[in-house]
Structures are given as structure tokens and as C-alpha cells.
PDB file of N, CA and C in Angstrom:
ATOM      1  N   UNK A   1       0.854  -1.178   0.000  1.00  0.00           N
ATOM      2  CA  UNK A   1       0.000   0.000   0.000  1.00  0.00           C
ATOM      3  C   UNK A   1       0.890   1.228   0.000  1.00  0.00           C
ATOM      4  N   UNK A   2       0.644   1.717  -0.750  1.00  0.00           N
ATOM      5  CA  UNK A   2       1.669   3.251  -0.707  1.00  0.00           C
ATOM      6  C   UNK A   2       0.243   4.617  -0.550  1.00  0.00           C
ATOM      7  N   UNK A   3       1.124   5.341   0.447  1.00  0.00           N
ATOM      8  CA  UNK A   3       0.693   6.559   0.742  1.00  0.00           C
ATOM      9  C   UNK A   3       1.531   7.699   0.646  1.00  0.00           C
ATOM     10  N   UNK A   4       0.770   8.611   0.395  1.00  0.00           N
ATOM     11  CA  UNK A   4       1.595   9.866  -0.183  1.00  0.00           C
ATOM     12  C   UNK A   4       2.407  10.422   1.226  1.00  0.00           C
ATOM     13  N   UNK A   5       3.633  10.985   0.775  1.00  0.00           N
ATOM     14  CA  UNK A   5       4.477  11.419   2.222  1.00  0.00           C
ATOM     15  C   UNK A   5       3.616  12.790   2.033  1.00  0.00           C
ATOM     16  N   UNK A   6       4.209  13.040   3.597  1.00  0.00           N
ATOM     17  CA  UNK A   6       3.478  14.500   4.028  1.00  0.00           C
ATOM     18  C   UNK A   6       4.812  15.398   4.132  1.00  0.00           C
ATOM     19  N   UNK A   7       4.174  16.834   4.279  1.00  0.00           N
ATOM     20  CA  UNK A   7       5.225  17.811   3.842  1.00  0.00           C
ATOM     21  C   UNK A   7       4.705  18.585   4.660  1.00  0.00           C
ATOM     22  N   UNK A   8       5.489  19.295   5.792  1.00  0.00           N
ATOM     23  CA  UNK A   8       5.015  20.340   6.600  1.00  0.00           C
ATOM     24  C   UNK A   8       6.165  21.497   6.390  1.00  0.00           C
ATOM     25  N   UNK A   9       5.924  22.849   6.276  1.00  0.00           N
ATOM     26  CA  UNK A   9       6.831  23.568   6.486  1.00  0.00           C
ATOM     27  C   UNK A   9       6.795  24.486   7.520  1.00  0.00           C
ATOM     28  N   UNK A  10       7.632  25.299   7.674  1.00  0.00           N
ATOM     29  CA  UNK A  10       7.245  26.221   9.005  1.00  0.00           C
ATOM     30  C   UNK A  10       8.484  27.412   8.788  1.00  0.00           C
ATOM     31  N   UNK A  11       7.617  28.524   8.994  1.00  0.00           N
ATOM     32  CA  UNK A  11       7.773  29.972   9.015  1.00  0.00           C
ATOM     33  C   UNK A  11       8.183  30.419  10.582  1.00  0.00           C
ATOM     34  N   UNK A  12       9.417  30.998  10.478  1.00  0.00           N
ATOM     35  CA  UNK A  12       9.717  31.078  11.652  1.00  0.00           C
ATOM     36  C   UNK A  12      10.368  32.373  11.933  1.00  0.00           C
ATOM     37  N   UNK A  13      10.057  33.301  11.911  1.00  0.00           N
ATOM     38  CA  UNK A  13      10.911  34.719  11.927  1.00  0.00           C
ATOM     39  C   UNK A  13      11.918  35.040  12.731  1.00  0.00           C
ATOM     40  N   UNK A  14      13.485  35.173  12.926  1.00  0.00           N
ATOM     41  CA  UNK A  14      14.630  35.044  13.998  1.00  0.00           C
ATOM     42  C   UNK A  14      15.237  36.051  13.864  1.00  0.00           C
ATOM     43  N   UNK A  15      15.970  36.930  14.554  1.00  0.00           N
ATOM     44  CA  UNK A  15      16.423  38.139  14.603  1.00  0.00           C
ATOM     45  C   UNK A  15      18.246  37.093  14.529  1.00  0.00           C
ATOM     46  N   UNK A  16      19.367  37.507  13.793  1.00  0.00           N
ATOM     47  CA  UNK A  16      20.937  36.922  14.763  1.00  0.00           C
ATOM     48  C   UNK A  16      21.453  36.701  13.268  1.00  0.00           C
ATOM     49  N   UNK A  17      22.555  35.735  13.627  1.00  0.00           N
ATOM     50  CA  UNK A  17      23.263  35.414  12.368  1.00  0.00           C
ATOM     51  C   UNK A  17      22.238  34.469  11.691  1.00  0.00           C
ATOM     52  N   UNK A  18      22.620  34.210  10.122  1.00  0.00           N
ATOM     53  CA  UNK A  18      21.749  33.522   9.455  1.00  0.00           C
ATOM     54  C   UNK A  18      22.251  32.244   9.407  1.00  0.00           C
ATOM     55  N   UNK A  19      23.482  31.907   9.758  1.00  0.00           N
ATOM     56  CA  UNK A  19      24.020  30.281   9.412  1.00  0.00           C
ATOM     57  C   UNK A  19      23.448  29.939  11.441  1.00  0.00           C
ATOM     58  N   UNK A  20      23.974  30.454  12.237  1.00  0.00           N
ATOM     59  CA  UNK A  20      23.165  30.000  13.399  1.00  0.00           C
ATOM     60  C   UNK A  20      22.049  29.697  13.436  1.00  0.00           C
ATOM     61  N   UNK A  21      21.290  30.656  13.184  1.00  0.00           N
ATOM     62  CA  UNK A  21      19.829  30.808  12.721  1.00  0.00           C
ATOM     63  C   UNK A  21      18.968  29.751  12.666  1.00  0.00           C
ATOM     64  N   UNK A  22      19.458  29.493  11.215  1.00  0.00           N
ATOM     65  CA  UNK A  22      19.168  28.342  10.571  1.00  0.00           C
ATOM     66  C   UNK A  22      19.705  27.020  11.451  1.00  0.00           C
ATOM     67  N   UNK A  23      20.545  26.532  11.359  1.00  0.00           N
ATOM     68  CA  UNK A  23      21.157  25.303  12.637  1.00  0.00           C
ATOM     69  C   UNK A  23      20.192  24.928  13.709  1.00  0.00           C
ATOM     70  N   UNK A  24      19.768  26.740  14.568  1.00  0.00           N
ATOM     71  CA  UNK A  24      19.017  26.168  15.445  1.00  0.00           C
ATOM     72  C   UNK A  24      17.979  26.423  15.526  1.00  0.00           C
ATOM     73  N   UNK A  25      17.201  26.706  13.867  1.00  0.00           N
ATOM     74  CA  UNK A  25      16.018  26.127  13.782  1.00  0.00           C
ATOM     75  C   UNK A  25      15.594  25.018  13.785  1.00  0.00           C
ATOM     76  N   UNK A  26      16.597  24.469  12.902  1.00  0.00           N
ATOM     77  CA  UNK A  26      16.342  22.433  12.642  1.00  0.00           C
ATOM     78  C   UNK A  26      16.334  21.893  13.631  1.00  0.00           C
ATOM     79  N   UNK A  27      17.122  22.198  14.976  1.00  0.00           N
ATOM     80  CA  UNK A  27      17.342  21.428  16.142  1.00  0.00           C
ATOM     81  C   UNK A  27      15.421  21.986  16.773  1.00  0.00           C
ATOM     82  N   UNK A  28      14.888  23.394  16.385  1.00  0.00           N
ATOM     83  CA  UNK A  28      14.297  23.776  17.310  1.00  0.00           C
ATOM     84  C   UNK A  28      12.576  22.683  16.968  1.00  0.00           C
ATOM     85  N   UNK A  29      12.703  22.649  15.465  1.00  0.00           N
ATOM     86  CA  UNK A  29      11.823  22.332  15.091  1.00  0.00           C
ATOM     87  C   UNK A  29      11.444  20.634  14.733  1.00  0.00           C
ATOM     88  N   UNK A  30      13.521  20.287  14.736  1.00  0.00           N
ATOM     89  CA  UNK A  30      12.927  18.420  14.783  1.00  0.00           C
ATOM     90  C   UNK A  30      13.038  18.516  13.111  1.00  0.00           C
ATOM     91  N   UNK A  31      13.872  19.172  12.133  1.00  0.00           N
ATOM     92  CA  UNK A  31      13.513  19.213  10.748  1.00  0.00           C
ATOM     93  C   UNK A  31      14.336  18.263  10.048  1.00  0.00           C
ATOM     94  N   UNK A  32      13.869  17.641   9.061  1.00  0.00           N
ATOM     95  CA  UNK A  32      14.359  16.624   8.239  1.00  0.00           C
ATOM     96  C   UNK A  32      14.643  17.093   7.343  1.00  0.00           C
ATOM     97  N   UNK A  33      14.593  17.908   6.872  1.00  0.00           N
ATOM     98  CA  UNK A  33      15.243  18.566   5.284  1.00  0.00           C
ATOM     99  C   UNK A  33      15.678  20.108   6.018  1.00  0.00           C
ATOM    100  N   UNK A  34      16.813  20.783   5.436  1.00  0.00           N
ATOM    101  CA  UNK A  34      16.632  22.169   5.626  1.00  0.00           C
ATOM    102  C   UNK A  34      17.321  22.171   3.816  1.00  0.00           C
ATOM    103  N   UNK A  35      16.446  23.383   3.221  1.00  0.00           N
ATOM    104  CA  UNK A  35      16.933  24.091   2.299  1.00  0.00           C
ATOM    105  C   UNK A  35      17.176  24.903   1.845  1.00  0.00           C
ATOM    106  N   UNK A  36      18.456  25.667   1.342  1.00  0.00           N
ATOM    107  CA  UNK A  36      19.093  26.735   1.819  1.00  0.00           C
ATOM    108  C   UNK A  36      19.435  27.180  -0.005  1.00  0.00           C
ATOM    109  N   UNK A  37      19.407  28.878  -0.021  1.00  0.00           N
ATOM    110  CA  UNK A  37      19.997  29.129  -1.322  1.00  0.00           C
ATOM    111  C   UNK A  37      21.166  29.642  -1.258  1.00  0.00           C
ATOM    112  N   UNK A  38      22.070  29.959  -2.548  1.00  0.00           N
ATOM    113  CA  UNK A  38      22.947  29.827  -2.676  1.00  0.00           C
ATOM    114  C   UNK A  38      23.258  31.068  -3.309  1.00  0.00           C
ATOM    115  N   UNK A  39      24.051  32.215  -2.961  1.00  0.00           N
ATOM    116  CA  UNK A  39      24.735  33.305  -4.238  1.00  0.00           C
ATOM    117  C   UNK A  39      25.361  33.126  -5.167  1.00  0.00           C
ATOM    118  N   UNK A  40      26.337  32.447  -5.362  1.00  0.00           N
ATOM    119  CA  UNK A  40      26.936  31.493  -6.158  1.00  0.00           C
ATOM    120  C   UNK A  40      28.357  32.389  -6.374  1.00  0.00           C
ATOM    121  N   UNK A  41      29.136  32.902  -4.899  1.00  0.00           N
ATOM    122  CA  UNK A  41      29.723  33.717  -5.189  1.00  0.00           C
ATOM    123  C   UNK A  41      31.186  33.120  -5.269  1.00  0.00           C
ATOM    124  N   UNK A  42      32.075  33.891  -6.314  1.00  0.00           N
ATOM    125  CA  UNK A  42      33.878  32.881  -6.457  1.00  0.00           C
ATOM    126  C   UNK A  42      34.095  32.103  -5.000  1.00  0.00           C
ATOM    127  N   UNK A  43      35.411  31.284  -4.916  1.00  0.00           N
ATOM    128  CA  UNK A  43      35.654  31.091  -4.190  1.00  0.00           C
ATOM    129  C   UNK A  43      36.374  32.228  -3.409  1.00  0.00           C
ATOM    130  N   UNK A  44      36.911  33.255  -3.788  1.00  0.00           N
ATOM    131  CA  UNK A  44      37.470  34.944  -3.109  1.00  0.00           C
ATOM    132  C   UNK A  44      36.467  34.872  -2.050  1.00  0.00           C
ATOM    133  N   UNK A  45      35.379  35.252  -2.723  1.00  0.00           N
ATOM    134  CA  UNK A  45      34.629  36.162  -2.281  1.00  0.00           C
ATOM    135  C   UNK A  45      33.958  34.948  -0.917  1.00  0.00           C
ATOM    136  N   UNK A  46      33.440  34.226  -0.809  1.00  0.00           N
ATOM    137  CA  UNK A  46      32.890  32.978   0.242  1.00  0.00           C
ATOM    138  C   UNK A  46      34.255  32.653   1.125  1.00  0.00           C
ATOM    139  N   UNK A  47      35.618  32.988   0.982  1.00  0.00           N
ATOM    140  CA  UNK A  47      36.232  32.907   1.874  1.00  0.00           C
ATOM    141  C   UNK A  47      36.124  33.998   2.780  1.00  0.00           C
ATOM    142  N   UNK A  48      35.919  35.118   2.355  1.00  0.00           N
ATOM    143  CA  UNK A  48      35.868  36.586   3.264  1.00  0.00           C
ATOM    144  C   UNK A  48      34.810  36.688   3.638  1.00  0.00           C
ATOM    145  N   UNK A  49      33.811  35.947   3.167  1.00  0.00           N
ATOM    146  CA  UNK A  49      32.373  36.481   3.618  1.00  0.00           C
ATOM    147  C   UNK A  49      31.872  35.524   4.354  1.00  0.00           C
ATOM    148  N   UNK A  50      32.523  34.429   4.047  1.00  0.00           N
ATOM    149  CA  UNK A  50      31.695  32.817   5.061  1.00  0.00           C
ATOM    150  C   UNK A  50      30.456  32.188   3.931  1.00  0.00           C
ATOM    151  N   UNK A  51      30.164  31.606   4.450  1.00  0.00           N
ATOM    152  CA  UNK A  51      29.084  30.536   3.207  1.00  0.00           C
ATOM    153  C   UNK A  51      28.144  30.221   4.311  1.00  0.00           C
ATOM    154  N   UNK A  52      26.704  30.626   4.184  1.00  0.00           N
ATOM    155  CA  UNK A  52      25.857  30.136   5.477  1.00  0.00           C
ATOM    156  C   UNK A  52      25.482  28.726   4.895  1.00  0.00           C
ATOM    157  N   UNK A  53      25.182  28.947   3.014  1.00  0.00           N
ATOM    158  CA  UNK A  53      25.137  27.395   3.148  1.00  0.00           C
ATOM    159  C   UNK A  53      25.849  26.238   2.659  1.00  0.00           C
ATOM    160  N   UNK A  54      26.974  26.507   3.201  1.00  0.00           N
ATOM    161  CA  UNK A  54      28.521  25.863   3.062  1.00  0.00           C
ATOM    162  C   UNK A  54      27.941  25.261   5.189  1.00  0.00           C
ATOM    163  N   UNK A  55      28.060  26.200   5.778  1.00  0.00           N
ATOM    164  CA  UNK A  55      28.137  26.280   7.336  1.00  0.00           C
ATOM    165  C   UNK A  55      27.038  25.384   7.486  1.00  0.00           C
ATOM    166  N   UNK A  56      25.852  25.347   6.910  1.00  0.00           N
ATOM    167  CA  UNK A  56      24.586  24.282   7.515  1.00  0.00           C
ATOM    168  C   UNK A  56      24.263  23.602   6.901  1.00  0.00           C
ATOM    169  N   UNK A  57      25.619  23.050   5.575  1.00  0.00           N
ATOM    170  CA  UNK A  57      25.706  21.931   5.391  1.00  0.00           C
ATOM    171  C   UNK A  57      26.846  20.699   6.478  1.00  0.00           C
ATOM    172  N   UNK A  58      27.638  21.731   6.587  1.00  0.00           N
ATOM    173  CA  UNK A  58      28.602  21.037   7.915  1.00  0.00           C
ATOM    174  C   UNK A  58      27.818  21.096   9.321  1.00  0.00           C
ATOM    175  N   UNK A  59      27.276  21.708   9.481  1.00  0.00           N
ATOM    176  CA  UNK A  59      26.572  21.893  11.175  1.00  0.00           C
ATOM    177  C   UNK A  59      25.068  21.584  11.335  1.00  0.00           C
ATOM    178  N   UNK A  60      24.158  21.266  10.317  1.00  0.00           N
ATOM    179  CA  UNK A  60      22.962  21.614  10.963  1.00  0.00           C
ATOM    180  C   UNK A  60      22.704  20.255  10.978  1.00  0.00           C
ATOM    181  N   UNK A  61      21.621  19.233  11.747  1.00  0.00           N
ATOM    182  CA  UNK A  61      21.654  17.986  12.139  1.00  0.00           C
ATOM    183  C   UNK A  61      20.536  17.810  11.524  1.00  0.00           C
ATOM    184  N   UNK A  62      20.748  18.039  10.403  1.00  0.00           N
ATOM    185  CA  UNK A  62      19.705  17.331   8.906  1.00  0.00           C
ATOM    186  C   UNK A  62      20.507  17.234   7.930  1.00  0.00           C
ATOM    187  N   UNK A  63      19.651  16.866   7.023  1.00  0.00           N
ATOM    188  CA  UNK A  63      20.308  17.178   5.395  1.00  0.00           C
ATOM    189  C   UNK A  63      19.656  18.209   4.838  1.00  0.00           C
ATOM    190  N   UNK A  64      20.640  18.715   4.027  1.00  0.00           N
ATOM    191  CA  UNK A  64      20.506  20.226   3.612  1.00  0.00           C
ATOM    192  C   UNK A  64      20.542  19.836   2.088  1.00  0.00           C
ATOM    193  N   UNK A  65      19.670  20.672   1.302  1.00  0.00           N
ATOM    194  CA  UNK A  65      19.707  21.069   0.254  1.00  0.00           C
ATOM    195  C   UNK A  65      20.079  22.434  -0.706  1.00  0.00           C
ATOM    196  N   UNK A  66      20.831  22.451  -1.340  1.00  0.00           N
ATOM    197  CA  UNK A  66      21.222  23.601  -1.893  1.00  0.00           C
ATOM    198  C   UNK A  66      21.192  23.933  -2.845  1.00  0.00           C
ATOM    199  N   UNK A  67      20.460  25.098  -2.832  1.00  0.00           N
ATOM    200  CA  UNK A  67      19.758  25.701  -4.317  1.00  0.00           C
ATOM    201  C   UNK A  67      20.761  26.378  -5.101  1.00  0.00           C
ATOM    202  N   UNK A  68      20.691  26.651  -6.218  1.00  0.00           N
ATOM    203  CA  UNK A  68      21.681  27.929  -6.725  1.00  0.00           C
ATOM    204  C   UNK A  68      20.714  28.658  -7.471  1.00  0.00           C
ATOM    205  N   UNK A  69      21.099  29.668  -7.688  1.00  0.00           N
ATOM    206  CA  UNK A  69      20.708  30.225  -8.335  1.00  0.00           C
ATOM    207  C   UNK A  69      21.039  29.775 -10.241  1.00  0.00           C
ATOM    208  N   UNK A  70      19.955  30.283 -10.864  1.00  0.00           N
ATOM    209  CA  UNK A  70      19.980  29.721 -12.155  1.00  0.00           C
ATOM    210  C   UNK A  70      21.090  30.770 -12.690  1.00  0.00           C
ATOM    211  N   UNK A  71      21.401  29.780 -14.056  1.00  0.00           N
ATOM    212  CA  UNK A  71      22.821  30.206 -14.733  1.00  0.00           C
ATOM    213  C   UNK A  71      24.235  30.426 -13.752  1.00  0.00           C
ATOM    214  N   UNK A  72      24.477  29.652 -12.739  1.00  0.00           N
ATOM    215  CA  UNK A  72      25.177  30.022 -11.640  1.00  0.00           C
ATOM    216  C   UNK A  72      26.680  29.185 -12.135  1.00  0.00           C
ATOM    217  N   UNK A  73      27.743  29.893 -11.774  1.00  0.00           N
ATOM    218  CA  UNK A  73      28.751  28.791 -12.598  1.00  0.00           C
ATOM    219  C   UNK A  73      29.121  28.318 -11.688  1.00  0.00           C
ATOM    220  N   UNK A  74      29.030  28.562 -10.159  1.00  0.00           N
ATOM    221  CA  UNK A  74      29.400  27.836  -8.731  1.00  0.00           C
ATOM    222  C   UNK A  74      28.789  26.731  -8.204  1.00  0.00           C
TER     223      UNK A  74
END
């Protein structure tokens, strides 16, 4: 018997950093997917600036998905 999976999302408004943020939403909420977009900026530029979703693919205690942006060469 197959049944359709369910999909809940949740809106959560947080004031702080955005790679924290995010991390301890997933912990806050119990989340099985987090998905995160992407600037698609050189590697220069994501060393000086940090990668939030570089960071909550290493830290957040789900699996993360990562979007790019279209035509993105990163």
C-alpha cells in the first residue's frame, strides 16, 4: 500500500546570524530537510564572507539542500 508522504513547512521569523539561525532552527523544530539558497559567489569572495550554506551543510543535524541560483557557474 503506498501513501503519499506529508510535507510540513514552518515559518519562523529570527532576529541573529543567518548560518546560526538556521542550525538552530532544525534542532528547534525536529527538521528533516533544511533548504538553503545559494549566491553562487567565487571562491574569493565565500572565503571573506563565510558561506551560510557551506556552514549548515557542515553543522545543521539534517540534510541540507542547496539551491543555486539559475545560470550560476558555482
Amino acid at each position: 500500500v503506498y501513501s503519499k508522504p506529508q510535507v510540513e513547512a514552518v515559518v519562523d521569523v529570527v532576529d541573529g546570524e543567518p548560518k546560526h539561525v538556521l542550525c538552530d532552527a532544525v534542532e528547534k523544530h525536529h527538521a528533516d530537510l533544511l533548504v538553503v539558497g545559494s549566491q553562487g559567489y567565487g571562491a574569493i569572495r565565500r572565503a571573506l564572507l563565510g558561506s551560510v550554506s557551506d556552514y549548515c551543510a557542515h553543522h545543521a543535524d539534517c540534510s541540507v539542500v542547496i539551491v543555486k541560483q539559475p545560470g550560476s557557474k558555482n
